[in-house]
Protein backbone atom coordinates (compact mmCIF):
# COMPACT_ATOMS: atom_id res chain seq x y z
CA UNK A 1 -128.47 -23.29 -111.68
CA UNK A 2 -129.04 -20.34 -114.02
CA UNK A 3 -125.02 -20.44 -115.10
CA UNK A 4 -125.63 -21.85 -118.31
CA UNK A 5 -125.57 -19.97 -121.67
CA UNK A 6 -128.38 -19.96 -123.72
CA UNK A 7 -126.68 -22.43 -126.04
CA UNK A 8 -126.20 -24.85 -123.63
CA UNK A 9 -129.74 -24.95 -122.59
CA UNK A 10 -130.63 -26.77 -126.43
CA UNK A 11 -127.99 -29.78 -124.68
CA UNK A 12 -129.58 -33.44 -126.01
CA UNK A 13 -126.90 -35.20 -124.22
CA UNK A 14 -128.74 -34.24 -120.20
CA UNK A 15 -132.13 -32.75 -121.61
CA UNK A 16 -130.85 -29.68 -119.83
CA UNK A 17 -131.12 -31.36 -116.37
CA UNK A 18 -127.27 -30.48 -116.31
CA UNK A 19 -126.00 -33.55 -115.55
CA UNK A 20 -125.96 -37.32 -116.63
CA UNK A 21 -127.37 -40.58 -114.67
CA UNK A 22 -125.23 -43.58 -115.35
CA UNK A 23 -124.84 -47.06 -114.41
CA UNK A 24 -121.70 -47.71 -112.67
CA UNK A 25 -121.17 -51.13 -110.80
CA UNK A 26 -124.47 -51.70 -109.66
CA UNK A 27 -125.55 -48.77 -108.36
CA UNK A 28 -126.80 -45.13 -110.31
CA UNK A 29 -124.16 -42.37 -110.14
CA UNK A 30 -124.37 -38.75 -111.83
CA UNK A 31 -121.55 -36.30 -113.37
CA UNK A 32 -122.00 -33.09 -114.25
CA UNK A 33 -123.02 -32.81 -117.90
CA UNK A 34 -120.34 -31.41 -120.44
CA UNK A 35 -122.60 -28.86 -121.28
CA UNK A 36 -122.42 -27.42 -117.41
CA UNK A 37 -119.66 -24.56 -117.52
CA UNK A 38 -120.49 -21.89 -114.24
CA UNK A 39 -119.75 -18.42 -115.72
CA UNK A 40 -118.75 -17.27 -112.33
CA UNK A 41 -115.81 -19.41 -111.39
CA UNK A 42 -115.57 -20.73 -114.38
CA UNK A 43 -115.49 -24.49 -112.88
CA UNK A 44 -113.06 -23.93 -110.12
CA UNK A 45 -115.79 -23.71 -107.33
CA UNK A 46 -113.91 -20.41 -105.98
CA UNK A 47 -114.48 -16.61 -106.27
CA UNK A 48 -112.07 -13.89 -105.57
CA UNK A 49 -112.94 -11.13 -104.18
CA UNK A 50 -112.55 -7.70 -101.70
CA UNK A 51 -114.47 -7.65 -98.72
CA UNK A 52 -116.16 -4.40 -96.78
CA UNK A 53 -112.83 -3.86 -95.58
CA UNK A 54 -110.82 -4.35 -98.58
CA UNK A 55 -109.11 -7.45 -97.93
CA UNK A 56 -108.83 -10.06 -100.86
CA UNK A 57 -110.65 -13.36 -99.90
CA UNK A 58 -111.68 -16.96 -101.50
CA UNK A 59 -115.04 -18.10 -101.01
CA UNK A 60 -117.17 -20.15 -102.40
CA UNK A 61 -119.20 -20.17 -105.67
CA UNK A 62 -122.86 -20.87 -105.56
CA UNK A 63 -122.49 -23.44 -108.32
CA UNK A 64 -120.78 -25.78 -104.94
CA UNK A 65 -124.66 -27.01 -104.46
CA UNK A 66 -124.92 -28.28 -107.67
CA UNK A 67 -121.58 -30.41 -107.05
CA UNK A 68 -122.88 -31.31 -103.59
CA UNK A 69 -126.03 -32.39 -104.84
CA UNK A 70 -123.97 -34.68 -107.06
CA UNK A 71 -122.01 -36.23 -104.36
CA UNK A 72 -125.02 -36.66 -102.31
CA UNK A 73 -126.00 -39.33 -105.13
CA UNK A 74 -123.03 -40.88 -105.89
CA UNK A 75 -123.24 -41.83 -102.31
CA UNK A 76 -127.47 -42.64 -101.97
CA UNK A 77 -127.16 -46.27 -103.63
CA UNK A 78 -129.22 -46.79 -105.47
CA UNK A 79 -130.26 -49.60 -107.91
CA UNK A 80 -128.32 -49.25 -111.44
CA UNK A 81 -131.90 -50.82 -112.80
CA UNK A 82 -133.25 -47.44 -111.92
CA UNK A 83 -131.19 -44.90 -113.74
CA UNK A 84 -134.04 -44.29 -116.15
CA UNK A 85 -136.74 -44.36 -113.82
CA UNK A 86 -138.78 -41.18 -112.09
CA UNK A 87 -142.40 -40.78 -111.58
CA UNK A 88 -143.53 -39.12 -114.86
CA UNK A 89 -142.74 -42.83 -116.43
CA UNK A 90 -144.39 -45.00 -114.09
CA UNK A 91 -146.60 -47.28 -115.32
CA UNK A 92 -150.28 -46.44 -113.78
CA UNK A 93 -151.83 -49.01 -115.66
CA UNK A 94 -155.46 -49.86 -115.09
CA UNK A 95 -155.97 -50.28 -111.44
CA UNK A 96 -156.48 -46.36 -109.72
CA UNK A 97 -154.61 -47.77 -106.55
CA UNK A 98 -151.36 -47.00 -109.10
CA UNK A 99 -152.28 -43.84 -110.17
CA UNK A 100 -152.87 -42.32 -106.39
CA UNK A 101 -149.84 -44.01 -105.24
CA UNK A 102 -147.99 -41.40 -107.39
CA UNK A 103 -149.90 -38.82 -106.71
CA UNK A 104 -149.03 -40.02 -103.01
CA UNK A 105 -145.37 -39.67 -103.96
CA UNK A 106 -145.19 -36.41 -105.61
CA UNK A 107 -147.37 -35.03 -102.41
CA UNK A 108 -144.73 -36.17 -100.24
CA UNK A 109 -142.36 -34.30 -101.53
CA UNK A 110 -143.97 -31.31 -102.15
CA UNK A 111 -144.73 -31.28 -98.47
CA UNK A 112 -141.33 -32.58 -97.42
CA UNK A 113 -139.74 -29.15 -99.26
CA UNK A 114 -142.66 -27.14 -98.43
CA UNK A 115 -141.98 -27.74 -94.69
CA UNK A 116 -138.23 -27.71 -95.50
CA UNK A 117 -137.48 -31.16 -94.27
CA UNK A 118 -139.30 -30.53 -91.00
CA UNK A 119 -141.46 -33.71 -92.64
CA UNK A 120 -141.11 -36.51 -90.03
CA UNK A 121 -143.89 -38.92 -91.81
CA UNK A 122 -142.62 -41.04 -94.76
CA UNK A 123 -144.77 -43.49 -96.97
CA UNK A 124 -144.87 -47.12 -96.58
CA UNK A 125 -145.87 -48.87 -100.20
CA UNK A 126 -147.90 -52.50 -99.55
CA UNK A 127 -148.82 -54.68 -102.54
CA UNK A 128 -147.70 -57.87 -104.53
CA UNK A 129 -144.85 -58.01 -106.62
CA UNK A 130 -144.07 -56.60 -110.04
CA UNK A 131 -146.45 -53.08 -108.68
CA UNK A 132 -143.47 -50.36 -108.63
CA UNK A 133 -142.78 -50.08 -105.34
CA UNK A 134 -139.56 -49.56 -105.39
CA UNK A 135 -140.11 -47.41 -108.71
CA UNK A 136 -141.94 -45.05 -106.72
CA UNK A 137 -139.79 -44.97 -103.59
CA UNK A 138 -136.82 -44.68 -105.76
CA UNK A 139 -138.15 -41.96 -107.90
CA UNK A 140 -138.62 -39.64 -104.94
CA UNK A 141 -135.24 -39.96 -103.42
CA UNK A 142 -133.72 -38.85 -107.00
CA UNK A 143 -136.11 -35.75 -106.95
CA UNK A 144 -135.25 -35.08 -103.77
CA UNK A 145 -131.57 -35.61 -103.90
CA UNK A 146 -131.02 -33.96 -107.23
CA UNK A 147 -133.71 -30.78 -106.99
CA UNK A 148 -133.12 -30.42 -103.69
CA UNK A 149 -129.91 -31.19 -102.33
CA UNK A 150 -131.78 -33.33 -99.32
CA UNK A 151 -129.38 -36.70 -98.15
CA UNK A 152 -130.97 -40.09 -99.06
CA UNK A 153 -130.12 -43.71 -99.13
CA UNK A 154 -131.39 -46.87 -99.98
CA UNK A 155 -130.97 -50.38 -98.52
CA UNK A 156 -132.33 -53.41 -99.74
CA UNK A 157 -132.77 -54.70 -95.93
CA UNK A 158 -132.59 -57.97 -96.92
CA UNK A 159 -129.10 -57.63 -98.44
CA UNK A 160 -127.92 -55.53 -95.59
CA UNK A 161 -128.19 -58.97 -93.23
CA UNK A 162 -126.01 -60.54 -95.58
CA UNK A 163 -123.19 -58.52 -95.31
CA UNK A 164 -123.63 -57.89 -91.77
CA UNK A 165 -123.46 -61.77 -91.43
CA UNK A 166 -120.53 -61.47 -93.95
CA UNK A 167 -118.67 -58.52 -91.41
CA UNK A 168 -119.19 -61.25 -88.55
CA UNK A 169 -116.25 -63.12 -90.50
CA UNK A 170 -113.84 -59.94 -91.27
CA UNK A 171 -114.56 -58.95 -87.34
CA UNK A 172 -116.50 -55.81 -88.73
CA UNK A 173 -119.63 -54.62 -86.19
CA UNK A 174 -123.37 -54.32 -86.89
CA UNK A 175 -122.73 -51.06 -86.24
CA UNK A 176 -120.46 -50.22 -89.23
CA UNK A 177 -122.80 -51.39 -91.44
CA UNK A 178 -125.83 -49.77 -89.92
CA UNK A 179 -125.03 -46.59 -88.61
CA UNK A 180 -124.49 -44.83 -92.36
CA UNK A 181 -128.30 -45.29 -92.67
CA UNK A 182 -129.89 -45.14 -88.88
CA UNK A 183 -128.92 -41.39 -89.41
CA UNK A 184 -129.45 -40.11 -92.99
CA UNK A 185 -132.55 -37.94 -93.55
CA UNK A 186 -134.36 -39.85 -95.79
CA UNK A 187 -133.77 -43.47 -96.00
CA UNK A 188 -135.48 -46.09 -98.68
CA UNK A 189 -135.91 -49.84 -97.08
CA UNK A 190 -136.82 -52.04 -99.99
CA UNK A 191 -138.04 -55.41 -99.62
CA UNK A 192 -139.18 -55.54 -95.42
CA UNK A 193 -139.56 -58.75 -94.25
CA UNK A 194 -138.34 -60.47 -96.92
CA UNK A 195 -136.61 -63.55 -95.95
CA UNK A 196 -137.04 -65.94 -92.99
CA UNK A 197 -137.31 -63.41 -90.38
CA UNK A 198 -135.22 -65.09 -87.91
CA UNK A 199 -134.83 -63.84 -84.36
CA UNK A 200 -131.33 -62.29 -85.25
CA UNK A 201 -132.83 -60.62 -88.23
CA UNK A 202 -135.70 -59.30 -86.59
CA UNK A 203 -133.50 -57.63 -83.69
CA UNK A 204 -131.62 -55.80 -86.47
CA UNK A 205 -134.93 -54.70 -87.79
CA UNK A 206 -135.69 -53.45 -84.42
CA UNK A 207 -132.32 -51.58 -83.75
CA UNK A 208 -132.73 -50.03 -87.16
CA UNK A 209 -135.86 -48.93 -86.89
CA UNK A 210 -136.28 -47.68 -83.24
CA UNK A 211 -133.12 -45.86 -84.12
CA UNK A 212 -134.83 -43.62 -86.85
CA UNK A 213 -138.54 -43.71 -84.62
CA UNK A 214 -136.91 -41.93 -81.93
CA UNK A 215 -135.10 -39.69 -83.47
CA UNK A 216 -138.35 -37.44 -84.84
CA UNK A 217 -136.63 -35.48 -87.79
CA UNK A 218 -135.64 -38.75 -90.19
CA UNK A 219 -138.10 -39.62 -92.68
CA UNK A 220 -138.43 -43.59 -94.02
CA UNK A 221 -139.79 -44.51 -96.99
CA UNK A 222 -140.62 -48.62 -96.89
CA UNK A 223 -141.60 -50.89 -99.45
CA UNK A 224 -142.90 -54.67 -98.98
CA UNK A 225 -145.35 -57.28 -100.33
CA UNK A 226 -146.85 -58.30 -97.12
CA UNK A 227 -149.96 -55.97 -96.64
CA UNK A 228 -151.57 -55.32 -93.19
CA UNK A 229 -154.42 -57.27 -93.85
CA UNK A 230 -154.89 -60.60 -95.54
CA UNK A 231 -157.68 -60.09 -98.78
CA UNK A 232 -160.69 -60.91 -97.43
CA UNK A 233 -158.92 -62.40 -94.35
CA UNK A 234 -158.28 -65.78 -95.65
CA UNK A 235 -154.45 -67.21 -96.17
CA UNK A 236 -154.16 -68.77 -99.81
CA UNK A 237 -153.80 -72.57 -98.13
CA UNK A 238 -157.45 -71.78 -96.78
CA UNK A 239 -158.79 -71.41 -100.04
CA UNK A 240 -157.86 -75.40 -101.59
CA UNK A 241 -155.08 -73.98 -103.12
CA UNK A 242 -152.29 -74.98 -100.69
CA UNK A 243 -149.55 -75.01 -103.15
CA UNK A 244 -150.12 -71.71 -104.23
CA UNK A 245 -149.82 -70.15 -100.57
CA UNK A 246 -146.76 -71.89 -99.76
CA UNK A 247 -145.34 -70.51 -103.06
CA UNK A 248 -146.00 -66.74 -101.90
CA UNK A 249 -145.31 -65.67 -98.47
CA UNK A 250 -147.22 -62.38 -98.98
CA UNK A 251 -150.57 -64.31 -99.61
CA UNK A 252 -150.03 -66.28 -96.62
CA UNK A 253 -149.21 -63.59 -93.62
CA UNK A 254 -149.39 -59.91 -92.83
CA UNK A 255 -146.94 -57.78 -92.68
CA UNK A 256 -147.57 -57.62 -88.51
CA UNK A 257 -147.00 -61.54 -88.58
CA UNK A 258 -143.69 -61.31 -90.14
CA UNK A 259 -141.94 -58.48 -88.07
CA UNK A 260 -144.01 -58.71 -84.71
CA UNK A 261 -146.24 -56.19 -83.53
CA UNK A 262 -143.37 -53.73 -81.84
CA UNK A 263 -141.54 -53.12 -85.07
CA UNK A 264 -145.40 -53.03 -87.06
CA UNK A 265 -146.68 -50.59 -84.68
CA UNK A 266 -143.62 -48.23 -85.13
CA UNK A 267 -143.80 -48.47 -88.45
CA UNK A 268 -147.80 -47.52 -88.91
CA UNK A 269 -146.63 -44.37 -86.99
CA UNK A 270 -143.65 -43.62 -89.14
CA UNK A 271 -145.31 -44.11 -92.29
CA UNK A 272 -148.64 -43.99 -94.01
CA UNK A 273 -149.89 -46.50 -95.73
CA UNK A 274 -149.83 -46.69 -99.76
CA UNK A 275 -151.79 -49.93 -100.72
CA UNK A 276 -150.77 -50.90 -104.74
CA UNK A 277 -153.19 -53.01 -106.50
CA UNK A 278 -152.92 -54.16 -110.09
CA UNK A 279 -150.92 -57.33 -112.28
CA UNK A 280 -147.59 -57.45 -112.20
CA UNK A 281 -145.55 -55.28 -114.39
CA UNK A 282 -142.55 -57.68 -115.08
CA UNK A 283 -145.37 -60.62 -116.18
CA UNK A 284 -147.42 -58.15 -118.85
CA UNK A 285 -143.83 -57.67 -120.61
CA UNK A 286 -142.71 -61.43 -121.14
């Protein structure tokens, strides 16, 4: 928005993004910053005016994107652990795996708003934990959401089955719980295949997904530690270290193994592959 003053635009409270990112129960939320004043409307949201014809009508103020843009957020949900997170601060670290998984990211949406959402491919990042997967996938939803005005979401999949299980007791449907993301344009999907992968779970994984395959103009962004392909094609247990591959799921299975080929072979179509190498982030900071 260009309705700022010049003063305004010196604002150390927003960095003169214009509004604020804040933890609020959980999840990130956003307010316009105090420094935002439209010189138009004056904050109302409304213009009066004549039209061609010389009749006095409301309509609406251009600053309304910025406020939808804001609600669009509030209602995304994402992680409160991310409210400071975006891709100039990733971590690349040594491994170049990191670094071309943001170029990746910032590609993606310079093609998604190049081709004005016409984008039906999303990104699907594979790698062990502690990588910035959901950094990444996170980071581009905010850009998109907040520069762009584009609807996003996130799920953690894994704690979507919970409360659908938890619905089952309050007589609530699968589909209440499902539906707000089977048809938002861009949807985040943290953590697939976490968990047992039971045959309940995995036909909600299938709904969920076919749901957003066949409908061409929704874009998913996935992120997992099961790769496609085992390193070097041996499971952990196969190499004497049997401990160690019951420990981590990822080491032991693909991520085909875990969801079933269907679902996999969706997915691969959906989404191209981003393959993160590197140690883990959380482990380099204790």
């Amino acid at each position: 928005m260009k309705s700022k003053t010049a003063e305004a635009m010196k604002c150390n409270t927003c960095r003169d993004n214009q509004y604020v990112l804040f933890n609020k129960k959980g999840k990130i939320h956003v307010k316009a910053c105090k420094c935002y004043c439209c010189d138009k409307c004056q904050g109302t949201g409304k213009i009066f005016g004549e039209d061609a014809d010389g009749i006095s009508r409301i309509r609406e103020c251009q600053c309304a994107g910025f406020f939808k843009k804001l609600k669009l957020f509030n209602h995304a949900g994402i992680p409160g652990k991310f409210v400071h997170e975006d891709l100039d601060n990733y971590e690349i670290g040594r491994h170049r795996s990191l670094k071309d998984a943001v170029t990746r990211s910032r590609t993606f949406i310079k093609e998604f708003v190049r081709m004005k959402g016409q984008y039906s491919q999303g990104l699907i990042f594979m790698g062990e934990p502690g990588l910035g997967k959901t950094h990444l996938s996170v980071s581009i939803i905010k850009e998109l959401i907040l520069q762009h005005g584009v609807e996003c979401k996130f799920v953690d999949f894994f704690e979507l089955l919970r409360d659908i299980r938890h619905g089952y007791g309050e007589d609530i449907s699968e589909g209440e719980f499902i539906n707000p993301y089977v048809g938002v344009k861009v949807l985040v999907i943290d953590e697939l295949a976490k968990g047992r992968n039971t045959d309940w779970e995995l036909t909600v994984l299938d709904h969920f997904i076919s749901a957003r395959y066949n409908d061409d103009d929704k874009v998913t962004l996935v992120t997992t530690n099961f790769k496609d392909k085992l390193d070097g094609g041996i499971r952990q247990e196969e190499k004497g270290n049997p401990k160690s591959g019951f420990s981590n799921a990822s080491a032991r299975y693909t991520l085909e193994e875990k969801i079933g080929p269907r679902i996999f072979s969706r997915l691969m179509e959906m989404c191209k592959k981003v393959h993160l190498q590197g140690k883990d982030f959380r482990q380099e900071q204790c």
